[in-house]
N, C-alpha and C. Protein backbone atom coordinates (compact mmCIF):
# COMPACT_ATOMS: atom_id res chain seq x y z
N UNK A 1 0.82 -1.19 0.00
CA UNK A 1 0.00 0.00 0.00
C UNK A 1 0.87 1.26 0.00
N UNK A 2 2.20 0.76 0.59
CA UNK A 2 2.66 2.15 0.12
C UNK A 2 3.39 2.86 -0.51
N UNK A 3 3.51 1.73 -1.67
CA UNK A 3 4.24 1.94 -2.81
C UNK A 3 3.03 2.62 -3.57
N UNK A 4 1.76 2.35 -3.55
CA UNK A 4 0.43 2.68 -4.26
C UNK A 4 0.66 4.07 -3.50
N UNK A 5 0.91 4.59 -2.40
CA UNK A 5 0.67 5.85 -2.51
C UNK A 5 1.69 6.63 -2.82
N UNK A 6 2.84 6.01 -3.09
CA UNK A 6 3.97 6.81 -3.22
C UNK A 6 3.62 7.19 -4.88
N UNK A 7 3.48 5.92 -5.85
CA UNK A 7 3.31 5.92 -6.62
C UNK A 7 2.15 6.78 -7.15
N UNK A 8 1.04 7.10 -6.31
CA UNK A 8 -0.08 8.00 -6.83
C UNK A 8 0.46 9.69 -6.45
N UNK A 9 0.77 9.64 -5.46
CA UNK A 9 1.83 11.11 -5.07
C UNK A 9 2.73 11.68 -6.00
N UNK A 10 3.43 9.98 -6.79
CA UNK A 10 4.36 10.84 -7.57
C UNK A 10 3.71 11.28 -9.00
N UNK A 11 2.85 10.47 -9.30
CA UNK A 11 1.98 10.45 -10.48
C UNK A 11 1.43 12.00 -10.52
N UNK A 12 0.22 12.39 -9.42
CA UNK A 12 0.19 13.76 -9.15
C UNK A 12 0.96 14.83 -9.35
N UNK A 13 2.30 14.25 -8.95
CA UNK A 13 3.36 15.63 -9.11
C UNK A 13 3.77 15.44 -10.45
N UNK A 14 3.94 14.60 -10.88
CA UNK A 14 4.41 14.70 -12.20
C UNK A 14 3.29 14.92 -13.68
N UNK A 15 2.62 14.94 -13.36
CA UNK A 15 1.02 15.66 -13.83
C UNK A 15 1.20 17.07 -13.40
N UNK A 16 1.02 17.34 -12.64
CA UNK A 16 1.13 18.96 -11.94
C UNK A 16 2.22 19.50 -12.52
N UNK A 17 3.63 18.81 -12.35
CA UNK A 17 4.56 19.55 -13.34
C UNK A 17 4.81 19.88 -14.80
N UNK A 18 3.88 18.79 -15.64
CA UNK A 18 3.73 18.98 -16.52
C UNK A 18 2.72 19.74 -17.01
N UNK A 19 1.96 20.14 -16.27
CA UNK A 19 0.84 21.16 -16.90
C UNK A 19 1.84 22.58 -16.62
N UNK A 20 2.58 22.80 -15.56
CA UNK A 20 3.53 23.82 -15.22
C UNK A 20 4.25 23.88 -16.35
N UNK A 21 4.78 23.04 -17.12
CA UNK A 21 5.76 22.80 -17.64
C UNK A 21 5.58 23.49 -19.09
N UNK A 22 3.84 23.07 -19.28
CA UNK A 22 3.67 23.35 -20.71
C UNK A 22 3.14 24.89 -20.62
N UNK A 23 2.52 25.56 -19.18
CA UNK A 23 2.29 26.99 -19.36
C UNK A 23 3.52 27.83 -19.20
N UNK A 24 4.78 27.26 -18.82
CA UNK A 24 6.01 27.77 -18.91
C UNK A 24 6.54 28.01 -19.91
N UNK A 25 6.18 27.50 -20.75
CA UNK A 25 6.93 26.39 -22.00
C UNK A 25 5.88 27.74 -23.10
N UNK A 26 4.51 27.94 -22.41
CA UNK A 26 3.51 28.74 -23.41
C UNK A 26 4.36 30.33 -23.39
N UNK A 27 4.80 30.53 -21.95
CA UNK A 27 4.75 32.03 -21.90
C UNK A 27 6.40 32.31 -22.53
N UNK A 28 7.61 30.82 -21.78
CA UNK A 28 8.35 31.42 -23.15
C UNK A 28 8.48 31.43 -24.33
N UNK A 29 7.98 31.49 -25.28
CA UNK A 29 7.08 31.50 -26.43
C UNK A 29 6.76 32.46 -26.70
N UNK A 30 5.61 33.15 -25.81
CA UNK A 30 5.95 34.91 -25.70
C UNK A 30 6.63 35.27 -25.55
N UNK A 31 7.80 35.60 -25.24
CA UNK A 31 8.96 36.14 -25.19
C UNK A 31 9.54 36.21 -26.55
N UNK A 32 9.54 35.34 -27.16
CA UNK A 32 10.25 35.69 -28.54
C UNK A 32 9.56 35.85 -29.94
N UNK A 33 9.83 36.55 -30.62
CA UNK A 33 9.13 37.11 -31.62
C UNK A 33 9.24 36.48 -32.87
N UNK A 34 8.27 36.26 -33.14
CA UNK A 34 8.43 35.33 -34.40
C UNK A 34 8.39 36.24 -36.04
N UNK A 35 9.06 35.84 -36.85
CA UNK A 35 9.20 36.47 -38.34
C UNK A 35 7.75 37.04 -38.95
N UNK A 36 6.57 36.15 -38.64
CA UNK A 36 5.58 36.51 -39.32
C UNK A 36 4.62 36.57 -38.32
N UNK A 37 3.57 38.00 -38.15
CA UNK A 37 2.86 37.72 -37.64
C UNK A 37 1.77 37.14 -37.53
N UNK A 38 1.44 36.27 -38.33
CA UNK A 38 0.27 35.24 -38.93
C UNK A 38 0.83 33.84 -37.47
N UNK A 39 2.39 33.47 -37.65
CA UNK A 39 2.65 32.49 -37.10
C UNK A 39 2.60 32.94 -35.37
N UNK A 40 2.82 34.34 -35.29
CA UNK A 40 2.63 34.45 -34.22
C UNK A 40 1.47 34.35 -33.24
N UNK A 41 0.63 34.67 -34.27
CA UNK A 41 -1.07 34.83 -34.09
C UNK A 41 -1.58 33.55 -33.81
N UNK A 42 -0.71 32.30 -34.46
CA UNK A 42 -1.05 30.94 -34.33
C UNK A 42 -0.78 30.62 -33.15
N UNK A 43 1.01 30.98 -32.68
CA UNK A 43 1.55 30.93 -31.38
C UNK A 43 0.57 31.23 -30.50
N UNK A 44 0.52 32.08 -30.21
CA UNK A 44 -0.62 32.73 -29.65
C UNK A 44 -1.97 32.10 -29.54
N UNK A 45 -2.71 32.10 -30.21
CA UNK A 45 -4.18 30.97 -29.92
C UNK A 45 -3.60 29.45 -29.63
N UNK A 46 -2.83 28.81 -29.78
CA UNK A 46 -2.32 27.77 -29.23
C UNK A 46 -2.21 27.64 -28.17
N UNK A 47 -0.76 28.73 -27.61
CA UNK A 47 -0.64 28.63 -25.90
C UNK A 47 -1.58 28.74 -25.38
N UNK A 48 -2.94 29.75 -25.74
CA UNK A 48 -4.21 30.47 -25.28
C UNK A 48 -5.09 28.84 -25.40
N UNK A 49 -5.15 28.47 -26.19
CA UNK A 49 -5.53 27.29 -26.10
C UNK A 49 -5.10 25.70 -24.85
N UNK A 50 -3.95 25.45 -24.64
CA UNK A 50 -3.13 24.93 -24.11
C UNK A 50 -3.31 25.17 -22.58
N UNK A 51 -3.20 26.63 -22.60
CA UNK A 51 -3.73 26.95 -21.11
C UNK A 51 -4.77 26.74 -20.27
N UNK A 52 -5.82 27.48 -21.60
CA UNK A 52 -7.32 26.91 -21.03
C UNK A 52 -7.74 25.25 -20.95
N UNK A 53 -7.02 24.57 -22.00
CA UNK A 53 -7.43 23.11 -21.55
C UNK A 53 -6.40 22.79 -20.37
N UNK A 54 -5.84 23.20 -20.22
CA UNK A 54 -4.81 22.32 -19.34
C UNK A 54 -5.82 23.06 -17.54
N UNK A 55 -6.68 24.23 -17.75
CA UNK A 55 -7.34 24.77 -16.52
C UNK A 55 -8.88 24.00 -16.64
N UNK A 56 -9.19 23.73 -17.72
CA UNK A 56 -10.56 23.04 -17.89
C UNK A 56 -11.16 21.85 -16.81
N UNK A 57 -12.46 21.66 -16.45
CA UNK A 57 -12.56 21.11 -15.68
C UNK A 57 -12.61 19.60 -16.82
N UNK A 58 -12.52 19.21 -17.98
CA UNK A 58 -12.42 18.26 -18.83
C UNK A 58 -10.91 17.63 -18.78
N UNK A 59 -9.89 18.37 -18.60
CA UNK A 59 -8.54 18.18 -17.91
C UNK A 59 -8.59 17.30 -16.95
N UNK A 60 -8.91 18.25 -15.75
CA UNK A 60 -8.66 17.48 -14.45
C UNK A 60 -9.58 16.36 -14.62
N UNK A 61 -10.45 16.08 -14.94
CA UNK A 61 -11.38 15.24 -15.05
C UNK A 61 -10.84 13.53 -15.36
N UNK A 62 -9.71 13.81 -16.90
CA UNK A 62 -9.28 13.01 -17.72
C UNK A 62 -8.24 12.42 -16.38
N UNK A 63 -7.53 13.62 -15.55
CA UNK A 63 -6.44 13.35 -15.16
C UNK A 63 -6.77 12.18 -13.73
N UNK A 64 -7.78 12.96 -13.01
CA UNK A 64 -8.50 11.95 -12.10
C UNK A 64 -9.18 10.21 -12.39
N UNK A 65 -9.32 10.20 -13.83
CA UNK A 65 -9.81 8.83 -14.49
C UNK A 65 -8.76 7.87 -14.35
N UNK A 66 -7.78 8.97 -14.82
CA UNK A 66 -6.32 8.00 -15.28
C UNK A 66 -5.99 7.53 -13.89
N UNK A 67 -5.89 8.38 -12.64
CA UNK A 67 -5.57 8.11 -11.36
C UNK A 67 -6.21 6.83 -10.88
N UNK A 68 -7.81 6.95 -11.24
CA UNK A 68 -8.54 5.59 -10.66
C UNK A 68 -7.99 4.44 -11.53
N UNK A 69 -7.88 4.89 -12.14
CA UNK A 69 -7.86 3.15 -13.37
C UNK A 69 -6.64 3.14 -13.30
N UNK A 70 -5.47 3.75 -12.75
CA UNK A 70 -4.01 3.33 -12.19
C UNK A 70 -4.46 2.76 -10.64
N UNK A 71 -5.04 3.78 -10.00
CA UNK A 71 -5.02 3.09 -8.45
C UNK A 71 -5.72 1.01 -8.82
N UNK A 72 -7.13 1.55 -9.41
CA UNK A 72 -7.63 -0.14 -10.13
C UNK A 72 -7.28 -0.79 -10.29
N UNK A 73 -5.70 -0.68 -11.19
CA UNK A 73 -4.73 -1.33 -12.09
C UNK A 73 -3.68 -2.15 -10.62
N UNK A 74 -3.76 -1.62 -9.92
CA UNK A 74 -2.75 -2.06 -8.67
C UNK A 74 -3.01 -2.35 -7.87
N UNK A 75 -4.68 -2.95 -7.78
CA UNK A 75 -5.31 -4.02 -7.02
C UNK A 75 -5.05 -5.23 -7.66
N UNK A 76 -4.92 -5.93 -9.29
CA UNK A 76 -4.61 -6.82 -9.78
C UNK A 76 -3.75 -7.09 -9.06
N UNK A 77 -3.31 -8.59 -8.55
CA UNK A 77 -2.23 -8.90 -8.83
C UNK A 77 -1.77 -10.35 -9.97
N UNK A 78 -0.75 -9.84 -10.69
CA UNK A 78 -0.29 -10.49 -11.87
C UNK A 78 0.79 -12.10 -11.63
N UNK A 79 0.47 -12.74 -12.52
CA UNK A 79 1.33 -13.36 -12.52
C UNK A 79 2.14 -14.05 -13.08
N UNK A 80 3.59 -14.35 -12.90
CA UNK A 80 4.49 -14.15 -14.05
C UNK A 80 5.60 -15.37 -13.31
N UNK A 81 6.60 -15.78 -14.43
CA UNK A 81 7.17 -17.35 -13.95
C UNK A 81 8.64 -16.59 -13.55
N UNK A 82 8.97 -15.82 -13.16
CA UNK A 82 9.91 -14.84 -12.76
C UNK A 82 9.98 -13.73 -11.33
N UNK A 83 8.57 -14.11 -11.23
CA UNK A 83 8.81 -13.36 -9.95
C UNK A 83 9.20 -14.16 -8.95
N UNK A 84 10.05 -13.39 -7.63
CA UNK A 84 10.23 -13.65 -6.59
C UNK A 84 11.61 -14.72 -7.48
N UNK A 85 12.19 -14.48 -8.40
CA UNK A 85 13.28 -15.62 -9.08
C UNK A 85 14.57 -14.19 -9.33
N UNK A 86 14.06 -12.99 -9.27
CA UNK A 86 15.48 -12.32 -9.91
C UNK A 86 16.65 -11.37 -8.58
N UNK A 87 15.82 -11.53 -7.47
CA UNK A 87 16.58 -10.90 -6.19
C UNK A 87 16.28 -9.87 -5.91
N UNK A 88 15.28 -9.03 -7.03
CA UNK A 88 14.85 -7.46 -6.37
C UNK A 88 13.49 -8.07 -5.44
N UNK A 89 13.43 -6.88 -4.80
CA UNK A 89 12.14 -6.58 -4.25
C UNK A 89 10.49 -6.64 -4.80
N UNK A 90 9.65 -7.73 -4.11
CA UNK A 90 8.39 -8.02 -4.99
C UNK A 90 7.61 -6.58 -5.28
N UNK A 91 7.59 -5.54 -4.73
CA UNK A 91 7.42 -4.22 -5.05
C UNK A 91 7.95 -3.44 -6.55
N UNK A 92 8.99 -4.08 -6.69
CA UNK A 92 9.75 -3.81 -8.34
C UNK A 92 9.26 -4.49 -9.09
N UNK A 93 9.52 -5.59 -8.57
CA UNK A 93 9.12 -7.00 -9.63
C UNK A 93 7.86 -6.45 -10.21
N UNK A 94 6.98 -5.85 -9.10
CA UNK A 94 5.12 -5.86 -9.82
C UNK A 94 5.05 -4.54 -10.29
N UNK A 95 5.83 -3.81 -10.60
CA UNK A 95 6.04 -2.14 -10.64
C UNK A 95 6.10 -2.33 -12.53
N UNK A 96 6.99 -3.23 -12.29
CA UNK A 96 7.97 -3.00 -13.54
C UNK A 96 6.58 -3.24 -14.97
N UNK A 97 5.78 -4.40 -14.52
CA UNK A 97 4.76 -4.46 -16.21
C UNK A 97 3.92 -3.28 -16.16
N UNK A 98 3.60 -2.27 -14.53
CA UNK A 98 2.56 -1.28 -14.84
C UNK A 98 3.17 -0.57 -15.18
N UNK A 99 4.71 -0.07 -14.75
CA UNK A 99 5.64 0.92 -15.55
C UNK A 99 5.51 0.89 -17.32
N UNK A 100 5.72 -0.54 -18.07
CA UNK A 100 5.61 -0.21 -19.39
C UNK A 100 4.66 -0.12 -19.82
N UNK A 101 3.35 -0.34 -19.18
CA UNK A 101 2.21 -0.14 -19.73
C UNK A 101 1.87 1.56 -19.82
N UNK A 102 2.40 2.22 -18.47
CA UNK A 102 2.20 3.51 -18.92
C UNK A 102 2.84 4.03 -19.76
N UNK A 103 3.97 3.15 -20.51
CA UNK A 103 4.69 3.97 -21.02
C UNK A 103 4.18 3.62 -22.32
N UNK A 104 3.63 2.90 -22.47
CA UNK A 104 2.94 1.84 -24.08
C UNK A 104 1.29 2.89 -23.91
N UNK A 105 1.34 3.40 -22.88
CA UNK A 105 0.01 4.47 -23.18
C UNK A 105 -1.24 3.55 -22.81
N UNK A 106 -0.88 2.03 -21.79
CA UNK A 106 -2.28 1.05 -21.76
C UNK A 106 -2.84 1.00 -20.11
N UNK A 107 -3.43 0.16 -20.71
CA UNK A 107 -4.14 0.03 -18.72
C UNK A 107 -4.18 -1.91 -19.24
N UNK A 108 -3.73 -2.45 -17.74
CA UNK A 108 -3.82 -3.82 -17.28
C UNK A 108 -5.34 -4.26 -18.30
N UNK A 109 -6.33 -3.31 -18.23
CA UNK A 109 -7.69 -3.78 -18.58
C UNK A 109 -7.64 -3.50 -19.79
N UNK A 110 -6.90 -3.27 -20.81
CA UNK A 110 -6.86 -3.04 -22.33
C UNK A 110 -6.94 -4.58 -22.77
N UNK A 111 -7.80 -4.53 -24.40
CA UNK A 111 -7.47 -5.67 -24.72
C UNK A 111 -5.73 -5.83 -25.19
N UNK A 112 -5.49 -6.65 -25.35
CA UNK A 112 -3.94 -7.31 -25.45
C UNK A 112 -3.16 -6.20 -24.95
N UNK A 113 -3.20 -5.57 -23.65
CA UNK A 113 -2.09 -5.43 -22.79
C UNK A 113 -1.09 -6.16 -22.62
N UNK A 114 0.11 -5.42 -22.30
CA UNK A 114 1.46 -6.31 -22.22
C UNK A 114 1.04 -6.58 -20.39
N UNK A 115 1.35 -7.71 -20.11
CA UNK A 115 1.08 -8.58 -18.97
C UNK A 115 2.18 -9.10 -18.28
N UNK A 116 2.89 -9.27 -16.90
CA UNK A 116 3.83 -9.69 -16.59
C UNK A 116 4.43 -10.27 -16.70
N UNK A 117 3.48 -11.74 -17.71
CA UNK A 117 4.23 -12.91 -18.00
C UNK A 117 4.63 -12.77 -19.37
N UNK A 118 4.14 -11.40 -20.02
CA UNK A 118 4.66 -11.52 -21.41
C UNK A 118 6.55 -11.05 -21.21
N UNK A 119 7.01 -11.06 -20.35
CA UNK A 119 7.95 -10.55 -19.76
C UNK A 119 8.71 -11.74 -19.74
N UNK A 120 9.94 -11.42 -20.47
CA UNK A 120 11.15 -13.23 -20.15
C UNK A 120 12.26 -12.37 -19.24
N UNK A 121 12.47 -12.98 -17.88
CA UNK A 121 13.44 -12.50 -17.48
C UNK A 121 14.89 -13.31 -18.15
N UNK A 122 16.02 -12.54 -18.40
CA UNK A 122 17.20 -12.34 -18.95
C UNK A 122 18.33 -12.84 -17.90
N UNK A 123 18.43 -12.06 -16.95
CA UNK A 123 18.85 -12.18 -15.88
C UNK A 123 19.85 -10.68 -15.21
N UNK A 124 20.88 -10.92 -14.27
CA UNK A 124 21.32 -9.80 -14.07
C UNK A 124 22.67 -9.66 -14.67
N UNK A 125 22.80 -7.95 -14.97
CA UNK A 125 24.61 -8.11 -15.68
C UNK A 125 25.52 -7.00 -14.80
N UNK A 126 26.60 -6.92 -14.85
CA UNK A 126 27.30 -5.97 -14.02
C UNK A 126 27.72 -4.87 -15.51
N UNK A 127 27.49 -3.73 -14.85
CA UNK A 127 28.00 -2.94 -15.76
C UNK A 127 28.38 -1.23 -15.08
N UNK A 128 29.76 -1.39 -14.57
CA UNK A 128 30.60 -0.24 -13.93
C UNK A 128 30.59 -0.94 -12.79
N UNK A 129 29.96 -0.03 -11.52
CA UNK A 129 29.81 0.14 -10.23
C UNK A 129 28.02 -0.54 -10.28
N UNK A 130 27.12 -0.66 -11.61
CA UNK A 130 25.92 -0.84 -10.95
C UNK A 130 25.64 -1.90 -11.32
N UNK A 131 24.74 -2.70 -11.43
CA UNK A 131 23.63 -3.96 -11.84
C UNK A 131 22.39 -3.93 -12.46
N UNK A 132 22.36 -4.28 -13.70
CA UNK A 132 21.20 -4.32 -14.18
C UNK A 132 20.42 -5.38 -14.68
N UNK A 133 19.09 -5.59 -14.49
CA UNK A 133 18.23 -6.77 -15.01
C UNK A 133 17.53 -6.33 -15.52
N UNK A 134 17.76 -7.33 -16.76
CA UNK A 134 16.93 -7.01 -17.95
C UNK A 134 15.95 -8.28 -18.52
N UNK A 135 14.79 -7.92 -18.94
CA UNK A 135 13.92 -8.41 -19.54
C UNK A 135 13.98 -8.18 -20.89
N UNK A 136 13.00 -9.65 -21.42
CA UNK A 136 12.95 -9.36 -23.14
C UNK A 136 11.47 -9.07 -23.10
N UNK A 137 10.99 -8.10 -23.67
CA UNK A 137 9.58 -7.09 -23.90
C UNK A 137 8.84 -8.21 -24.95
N UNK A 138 7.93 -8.86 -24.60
CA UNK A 138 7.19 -9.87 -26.02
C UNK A 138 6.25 -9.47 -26.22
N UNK A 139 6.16 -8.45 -26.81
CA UNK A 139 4.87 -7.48 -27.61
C UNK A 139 4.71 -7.70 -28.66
N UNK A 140 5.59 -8.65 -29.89
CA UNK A 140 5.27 -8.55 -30.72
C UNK A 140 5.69 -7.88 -31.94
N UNK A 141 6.46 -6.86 -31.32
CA UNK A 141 7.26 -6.03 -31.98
C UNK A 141 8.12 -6.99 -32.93
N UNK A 142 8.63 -6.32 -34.43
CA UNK A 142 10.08 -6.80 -35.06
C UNK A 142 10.82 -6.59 -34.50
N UNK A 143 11.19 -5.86 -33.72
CA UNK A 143 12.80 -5.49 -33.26
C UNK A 143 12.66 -5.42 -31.70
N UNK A 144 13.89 -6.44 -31.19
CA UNK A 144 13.47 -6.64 -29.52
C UNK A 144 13.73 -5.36 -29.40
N UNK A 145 12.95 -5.41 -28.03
CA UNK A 145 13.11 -4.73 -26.74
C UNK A 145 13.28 -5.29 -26.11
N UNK A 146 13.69 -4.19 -24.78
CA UNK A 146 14.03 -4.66 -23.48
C UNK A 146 13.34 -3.94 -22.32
N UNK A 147 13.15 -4.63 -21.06
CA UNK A 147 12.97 -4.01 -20.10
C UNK A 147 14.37 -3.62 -18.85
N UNK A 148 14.34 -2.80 -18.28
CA UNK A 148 15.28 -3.50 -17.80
C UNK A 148 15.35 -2.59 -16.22
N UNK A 149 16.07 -3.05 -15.37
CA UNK A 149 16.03 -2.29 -13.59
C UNK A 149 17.23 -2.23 -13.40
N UNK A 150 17.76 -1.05 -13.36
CA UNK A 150 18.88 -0.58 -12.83
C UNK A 150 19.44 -0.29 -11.35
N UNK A 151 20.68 -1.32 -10.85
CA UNK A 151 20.13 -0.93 -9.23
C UNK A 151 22.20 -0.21 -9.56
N UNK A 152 21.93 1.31 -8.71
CA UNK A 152 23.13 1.85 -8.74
C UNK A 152 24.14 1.32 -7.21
N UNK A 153 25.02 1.76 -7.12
CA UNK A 153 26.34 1.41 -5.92
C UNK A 153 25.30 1.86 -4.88
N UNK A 154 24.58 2.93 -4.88
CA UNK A 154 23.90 3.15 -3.34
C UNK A 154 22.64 2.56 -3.42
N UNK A 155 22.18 1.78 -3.91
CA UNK A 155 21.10 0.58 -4.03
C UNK A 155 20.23 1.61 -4.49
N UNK A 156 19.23 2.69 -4.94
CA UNK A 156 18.71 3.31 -6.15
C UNK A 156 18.15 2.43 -7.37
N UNK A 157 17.16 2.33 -7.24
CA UNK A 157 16.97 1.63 -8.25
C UNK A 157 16.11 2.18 -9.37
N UNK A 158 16.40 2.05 -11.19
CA UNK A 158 15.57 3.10 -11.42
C UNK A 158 15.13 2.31 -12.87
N UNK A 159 13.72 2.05 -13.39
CA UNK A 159 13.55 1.68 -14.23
C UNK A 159 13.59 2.04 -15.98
N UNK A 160 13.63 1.40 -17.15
CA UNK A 160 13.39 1.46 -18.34
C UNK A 160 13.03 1.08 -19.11
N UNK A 161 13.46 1.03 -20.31
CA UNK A 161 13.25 0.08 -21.31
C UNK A 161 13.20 0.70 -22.86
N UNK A 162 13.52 -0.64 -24.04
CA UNK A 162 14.42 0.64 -24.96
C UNK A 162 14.97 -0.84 -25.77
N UNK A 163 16.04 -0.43 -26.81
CA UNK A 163 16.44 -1.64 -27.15
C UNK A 163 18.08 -1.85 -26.43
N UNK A 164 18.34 -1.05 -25.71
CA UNK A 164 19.34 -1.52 -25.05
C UNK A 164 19.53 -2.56 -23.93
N UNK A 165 20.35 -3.95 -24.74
CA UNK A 165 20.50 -4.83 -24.66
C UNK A 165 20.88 -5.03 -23.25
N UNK A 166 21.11 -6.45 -22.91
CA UNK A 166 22.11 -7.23 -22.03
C UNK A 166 23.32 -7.22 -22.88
N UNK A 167 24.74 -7.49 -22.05
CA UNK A 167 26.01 -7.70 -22.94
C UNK A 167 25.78 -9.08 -23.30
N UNK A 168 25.68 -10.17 -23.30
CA UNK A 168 24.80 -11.33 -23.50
C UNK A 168 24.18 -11.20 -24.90
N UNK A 169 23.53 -10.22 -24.98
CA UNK A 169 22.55 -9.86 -26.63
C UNK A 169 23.08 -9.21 -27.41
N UNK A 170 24.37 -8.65 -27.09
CA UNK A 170 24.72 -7.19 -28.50
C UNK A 170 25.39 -8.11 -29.52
């Protein structure tokens, strides 16, 4: 439970920063002057645009949905022929398929969601001072992917995924 709230806390802030991010992002924009004023005029009703949805009560609305059907998503629990087999923490282990799903833009309840067991664990590799375990991503894709958990020298651990390999795969 309290990875679910850490995880909804951070979700929040990182929502919140990104709406910051993009009216920051609007006003410097104003600041600089563009060649034509047609494009500016565009500039302009855009950010003006951008702002007001990002203040809309259709915004927060979307943003609160996504919250439930993440909090929803992390009452499942999944299961996969790898867990409790790679040495991290069962908190990572179950982190790691809702991590790519947000990042694949899905929810656990999509049809053909990527699922924990679509997940082959690889195993772990040393690389510098840190450790990483990597997964092979079976989505289907032509060209692997990977998942993979990075644990640094001060135990930090921080997730990804990408086609960067195991040394094992290059």
């Amino acid at each position: 439970m309290q990875l679910h709230a850490t995880i909804t806390t951070s979700i929040s802030k990182i929502l919140t920063a990104l709406g910051i991010l993009a009216v920051l992002a609007c006003a410097a924009c104003d600041r600089h002057q563009s060649e034509s004023s047609s494009t500016s005029k565009l500039l302009l009703d855009t950010q003006e645009d951008m702002r007001a949805y990002l203040a809309s009560p259709e915004y927060k609305k979307k943003v609160q949905e996504r919250l439930a059907l993440m909090q929803k998503e992390e009452q499942v629990v999944e299961e996969a022929e790898w867990f409790g087999k790679t040495g991290l923490s069962d908190s990572i282990e179950r982190e790691l398929p809702r991590y790519l799903r947000r990042e694949y833009g899905m929810s656990i309840f999509d049809k053909g969601a990527l699922k924990a067991g679509d997940l082959e664990y690889l195993g772990v590799f040393p690389e510098g001072i840190n450790s990483i375990h990597f997964w092979r991503i079976q989505d289907g894709a032509n060209e692997a992917h990977f998942a993979y958990v990075t644990i640094s020298s001060n135990g930090t651990e921080s997730l990804g995924w990408g086609d960067r390999r195991p040394p094992a795969q290059k």
